[in-house]
C-alpha atoms as a PDB file:
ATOM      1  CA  UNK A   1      14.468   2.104  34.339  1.00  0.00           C
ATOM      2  CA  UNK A   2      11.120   1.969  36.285  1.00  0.00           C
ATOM      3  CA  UNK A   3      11.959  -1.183  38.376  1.00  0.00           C
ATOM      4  CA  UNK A   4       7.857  -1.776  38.358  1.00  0.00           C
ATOM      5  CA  UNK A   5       7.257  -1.007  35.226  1.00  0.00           C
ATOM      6  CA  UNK A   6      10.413  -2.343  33.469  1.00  0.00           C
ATOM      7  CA  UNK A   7       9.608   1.107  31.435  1.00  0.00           C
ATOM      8  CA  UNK A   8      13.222   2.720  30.655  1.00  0.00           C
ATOM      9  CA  UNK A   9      12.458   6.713  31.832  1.00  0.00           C
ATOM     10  CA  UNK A  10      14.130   9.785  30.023  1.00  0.00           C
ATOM     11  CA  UNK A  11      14.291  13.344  30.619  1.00  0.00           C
ATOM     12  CA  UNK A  12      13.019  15.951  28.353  1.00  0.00           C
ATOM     13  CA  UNK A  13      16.465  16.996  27.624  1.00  0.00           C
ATOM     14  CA  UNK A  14      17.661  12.904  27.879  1.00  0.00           C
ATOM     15  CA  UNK A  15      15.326  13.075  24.363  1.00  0.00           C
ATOM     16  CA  UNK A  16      16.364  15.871  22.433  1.00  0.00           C
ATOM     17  CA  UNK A  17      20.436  15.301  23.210  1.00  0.00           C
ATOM     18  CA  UNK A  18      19.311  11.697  21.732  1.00  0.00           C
ATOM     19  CA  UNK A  19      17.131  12.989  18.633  1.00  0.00           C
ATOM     20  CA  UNK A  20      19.843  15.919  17.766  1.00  0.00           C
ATOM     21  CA  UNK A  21      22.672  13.025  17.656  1.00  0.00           C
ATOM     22  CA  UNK A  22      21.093  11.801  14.584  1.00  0.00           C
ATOM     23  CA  UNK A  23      21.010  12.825  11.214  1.00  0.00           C
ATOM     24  CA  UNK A  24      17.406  11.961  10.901  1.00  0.00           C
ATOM     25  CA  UNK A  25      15.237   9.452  12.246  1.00  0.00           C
ATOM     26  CA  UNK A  26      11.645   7.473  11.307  1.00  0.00           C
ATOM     27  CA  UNK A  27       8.689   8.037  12.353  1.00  0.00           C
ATOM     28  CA  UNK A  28       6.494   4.902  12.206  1.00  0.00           C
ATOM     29  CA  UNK A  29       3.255   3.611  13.611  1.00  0.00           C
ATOM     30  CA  UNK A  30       1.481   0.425  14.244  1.00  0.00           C
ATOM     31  CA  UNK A  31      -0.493  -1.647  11.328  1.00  0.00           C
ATOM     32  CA  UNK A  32      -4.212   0.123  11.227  1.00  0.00           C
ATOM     33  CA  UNK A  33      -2.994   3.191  13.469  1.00  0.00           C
ATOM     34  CA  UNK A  34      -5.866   4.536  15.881  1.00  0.00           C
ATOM     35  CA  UNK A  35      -6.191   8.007  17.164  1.00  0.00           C
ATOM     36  CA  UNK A  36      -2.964   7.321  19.562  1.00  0.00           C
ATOM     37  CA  UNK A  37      -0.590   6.360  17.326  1.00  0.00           C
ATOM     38  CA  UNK A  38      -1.940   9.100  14.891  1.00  0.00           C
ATOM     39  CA  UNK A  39      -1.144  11.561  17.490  1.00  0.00           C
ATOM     40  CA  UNK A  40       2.287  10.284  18.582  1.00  0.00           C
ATOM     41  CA  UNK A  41       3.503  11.031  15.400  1.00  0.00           C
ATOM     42  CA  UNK A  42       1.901  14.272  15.308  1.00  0.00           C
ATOM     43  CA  UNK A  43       3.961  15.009  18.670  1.00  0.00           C
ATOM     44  CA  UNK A  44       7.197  13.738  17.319  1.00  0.00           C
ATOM     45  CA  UNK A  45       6.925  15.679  14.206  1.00  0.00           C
ATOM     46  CA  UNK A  46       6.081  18.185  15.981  1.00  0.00           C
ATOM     47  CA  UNK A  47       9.093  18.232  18.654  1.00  0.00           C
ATOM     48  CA  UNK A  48      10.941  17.382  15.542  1.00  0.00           C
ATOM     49  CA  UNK A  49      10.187  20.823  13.817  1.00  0.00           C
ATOM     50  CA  UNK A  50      10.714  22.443  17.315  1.00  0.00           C
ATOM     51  CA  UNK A  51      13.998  21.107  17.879  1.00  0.00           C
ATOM     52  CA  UNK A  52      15.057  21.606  14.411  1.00  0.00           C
ATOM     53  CA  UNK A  53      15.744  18.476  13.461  1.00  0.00           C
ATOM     54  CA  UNK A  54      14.793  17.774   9.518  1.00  0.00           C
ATOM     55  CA  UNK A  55      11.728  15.403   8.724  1.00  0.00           C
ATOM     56  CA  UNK A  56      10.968  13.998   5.194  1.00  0.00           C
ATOM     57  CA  UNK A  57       8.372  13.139   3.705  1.00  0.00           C
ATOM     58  CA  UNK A  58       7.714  11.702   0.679  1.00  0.00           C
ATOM     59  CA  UNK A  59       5.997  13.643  -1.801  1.00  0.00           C
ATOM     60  CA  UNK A  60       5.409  10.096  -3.567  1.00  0.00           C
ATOM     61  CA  UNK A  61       3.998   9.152  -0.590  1.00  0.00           C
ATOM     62  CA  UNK A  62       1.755  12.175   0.274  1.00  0.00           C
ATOM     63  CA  UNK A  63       0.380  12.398  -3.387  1.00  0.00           C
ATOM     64  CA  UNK A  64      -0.890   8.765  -3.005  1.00  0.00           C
ATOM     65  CA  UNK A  65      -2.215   9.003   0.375  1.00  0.00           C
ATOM     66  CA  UNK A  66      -4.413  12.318  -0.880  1.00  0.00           C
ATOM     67  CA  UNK A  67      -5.061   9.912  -4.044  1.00  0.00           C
ATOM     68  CA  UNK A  68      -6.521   7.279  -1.266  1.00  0.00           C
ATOM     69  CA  UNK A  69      -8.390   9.576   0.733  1.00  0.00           C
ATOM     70  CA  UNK A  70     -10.329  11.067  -2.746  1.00  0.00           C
ATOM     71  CA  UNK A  71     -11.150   8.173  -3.331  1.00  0.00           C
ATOM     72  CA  UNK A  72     -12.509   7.147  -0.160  1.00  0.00           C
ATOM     73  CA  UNK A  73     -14.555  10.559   0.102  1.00  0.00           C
ATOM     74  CA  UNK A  74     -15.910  10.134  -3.598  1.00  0.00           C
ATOM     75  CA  UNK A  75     -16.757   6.330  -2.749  1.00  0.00           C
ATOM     76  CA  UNK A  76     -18.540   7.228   0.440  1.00  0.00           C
ATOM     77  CA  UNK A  77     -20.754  10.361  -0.898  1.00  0.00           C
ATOM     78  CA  UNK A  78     -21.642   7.705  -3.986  1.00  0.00           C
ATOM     79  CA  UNK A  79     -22.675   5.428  -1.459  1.00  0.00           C
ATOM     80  CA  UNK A  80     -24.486   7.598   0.506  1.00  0.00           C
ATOM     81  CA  UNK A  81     -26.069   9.162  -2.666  1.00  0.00           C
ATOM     82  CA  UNK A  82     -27.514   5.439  -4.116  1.00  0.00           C
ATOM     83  CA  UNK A  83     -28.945   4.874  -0.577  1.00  0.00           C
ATOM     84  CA  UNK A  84     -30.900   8.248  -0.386  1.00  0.00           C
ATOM     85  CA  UNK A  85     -31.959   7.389  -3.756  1.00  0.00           C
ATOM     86  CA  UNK A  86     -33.146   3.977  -2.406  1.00  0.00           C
ATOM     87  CA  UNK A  87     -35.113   5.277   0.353  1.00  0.00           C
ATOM     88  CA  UNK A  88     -37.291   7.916  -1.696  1.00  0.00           C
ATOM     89  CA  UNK A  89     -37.694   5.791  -4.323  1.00  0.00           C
ATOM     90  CA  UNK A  90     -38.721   2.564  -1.872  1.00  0.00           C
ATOM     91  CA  UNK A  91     -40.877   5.520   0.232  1.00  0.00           C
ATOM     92  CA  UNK A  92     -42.467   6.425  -3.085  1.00  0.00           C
ATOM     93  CA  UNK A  93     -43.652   2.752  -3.785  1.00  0.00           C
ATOM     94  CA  UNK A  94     -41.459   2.503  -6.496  1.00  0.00           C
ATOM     95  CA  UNK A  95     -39.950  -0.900  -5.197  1.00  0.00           C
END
């Protein structure tokens, strides 16, 4: 442990010995991840792949997370398309 950080400190192989004496492990992130936390599981996924250690997904879970982001993308370009719409038609005189 870092005595002035109070940070415990690992070595590269300290990690994998640790991660290959599981079975498996989760990967989990914050409440309203930001790019960090996004990443950090990108990086663990991806030592997990390296190291050969199995990840799982859900397929439940992926199919309603693509499910989410359609939605989001369709709600957006809707939105975007009514306020275009708005604009000529208020730059027309119309309103």
């Amino acid at each position: 442990m870092n005595p002035a950080t109070g940070v415990a400190e690992a070595s590269a192989e300290q990690v994998v010995k640790e991660i290959r004496s599981r079975d498996r492990f989760l990967l989990t992130a914050h409440e309203g991840p930001d790019g960090d936390a996004l990443g950090s599981l990108l990086g663990m996924a991806g030592l997990s792949a390296a190291i050969a250690v199995p990840l799982s997904l859900s397929a439940d879970l992926l199919t309603r997370a693509g499910r989410v982001l359609q939605f989001a993308v369709g709600a957006v370009t809707v939105g975007l398309g009514c306020a275009i719409v708005f604009e000529q038609a208020q730059a027309a005189g119309l309103f």
